[in-house]
C-alpha atoms as a PDB file:
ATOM      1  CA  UNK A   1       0.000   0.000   0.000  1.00  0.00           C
ATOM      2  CA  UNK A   2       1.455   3.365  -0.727  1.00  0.00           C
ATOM      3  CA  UNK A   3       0.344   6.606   0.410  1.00  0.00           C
ATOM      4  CA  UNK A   4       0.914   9.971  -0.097  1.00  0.00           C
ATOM      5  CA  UNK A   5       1.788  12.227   2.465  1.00  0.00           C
ATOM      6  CA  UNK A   6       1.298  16.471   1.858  1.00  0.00           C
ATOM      7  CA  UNK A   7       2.973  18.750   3.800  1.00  0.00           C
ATOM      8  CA  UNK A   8       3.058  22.007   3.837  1.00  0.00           C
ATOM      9  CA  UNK A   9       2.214  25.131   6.560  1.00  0.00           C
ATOM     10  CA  UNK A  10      -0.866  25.444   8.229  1.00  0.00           C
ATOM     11  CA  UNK A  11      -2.746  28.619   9.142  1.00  0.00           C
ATOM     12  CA  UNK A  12      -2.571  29.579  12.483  1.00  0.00           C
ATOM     13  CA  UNK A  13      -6.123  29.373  14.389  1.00  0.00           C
ATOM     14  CA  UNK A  14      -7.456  27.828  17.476  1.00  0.00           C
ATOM     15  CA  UNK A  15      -9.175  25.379  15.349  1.00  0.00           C
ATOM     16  CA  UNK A  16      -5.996  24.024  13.868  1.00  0.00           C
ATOM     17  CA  UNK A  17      -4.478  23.512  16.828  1.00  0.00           C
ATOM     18  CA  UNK A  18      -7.117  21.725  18.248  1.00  0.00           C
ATOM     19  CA  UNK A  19      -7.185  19.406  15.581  1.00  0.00           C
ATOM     20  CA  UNK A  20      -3.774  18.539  15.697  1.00  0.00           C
ATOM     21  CA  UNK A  21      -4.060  17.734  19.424  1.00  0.00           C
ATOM     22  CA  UNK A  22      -6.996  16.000  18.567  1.00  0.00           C
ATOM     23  CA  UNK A  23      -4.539  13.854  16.160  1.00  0.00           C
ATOM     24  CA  UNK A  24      -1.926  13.147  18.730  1.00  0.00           C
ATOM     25  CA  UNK A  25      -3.765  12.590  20.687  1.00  0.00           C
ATOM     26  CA  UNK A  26      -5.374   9.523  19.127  1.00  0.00           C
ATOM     27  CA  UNK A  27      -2.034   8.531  17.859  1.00  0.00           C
ATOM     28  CA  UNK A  28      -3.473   8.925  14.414  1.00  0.00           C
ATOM     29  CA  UNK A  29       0.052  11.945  14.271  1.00  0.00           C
ATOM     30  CA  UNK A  30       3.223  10.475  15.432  1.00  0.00           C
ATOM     31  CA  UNK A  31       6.434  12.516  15.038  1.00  0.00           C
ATOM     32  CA  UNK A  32       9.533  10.968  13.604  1.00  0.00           C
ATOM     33  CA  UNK A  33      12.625  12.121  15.436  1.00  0.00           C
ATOM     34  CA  UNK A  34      15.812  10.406  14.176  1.00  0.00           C
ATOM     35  CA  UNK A  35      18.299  12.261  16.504  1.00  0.00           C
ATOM     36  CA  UNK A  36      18.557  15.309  18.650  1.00  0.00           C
ATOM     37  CA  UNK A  37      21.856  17.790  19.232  1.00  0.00           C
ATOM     38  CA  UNK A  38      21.866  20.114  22.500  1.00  0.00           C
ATOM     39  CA  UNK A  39      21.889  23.546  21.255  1.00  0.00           C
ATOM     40  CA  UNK A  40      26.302  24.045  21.327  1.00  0.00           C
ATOM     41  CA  UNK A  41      25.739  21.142  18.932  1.00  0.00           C
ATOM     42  CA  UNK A  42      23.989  23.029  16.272  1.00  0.00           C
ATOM     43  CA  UNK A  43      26.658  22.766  13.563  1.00  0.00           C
ATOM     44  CA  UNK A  44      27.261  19.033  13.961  1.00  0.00           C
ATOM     45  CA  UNK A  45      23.330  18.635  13.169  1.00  0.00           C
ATOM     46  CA  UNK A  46      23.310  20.344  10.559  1.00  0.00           C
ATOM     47  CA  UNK A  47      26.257  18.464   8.986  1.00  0.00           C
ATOM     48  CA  UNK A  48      24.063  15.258  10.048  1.00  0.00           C
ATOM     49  CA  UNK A  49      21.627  16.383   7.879  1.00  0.00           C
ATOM     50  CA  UNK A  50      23.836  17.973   4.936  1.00  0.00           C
ATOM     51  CA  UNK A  51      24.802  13.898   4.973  1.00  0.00           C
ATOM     52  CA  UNK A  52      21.890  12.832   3.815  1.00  0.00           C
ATOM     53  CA  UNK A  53      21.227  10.305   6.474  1.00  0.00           C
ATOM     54  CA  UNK A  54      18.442  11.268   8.397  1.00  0.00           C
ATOM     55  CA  UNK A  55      14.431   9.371   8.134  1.00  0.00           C
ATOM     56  CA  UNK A  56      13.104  11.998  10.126  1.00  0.00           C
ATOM     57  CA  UNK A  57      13.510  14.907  12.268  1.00  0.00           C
ATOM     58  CA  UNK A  58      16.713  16.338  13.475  1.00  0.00           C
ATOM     59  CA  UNK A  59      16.112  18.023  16.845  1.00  0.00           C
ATOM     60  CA  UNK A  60      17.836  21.172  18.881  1.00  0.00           C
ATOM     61  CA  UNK A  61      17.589  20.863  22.480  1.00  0.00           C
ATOM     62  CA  UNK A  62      17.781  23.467  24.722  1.00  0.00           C
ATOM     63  CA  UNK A  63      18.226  23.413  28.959  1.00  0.00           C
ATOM     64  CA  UNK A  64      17.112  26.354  30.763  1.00  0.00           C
ATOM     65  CA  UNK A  65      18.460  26.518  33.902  1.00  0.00           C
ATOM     66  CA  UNK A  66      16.359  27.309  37.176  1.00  0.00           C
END
């Protein structure tokens, strides 16, 4: 089975936020993170994704401190 997946950016409203909550929610939306950098790391992700490796989401992390 193949299907098609269409991203793109959504308008921001209430209502579209809703409905993605609604979608996680369900677990009908799952993100796909393949890795995650703390935010000194920033260059080293994006060489990680100038590689052409990556099936999903490279992530910047960042710790605030109390």
């Amino acid at each position: 089975m193949v299907r098609k997946l269409r991203g793109g950016v959504s308008k921001e409203s209430v209502e579209n936020l809703n409905f993605f909550i609604e979608l996680i929610e369900s677990g009908k939306l799952k993100p796909v993170i393949n890795r995650s950098f703390p935010l000194e790391k920033t260059a080293e992700a994006f060489q990680y994704v100038e590689q052409g490796h990556k099936k999903g989401n490279v992530i910047i992390t960042i710790q605030f401190k109390n």
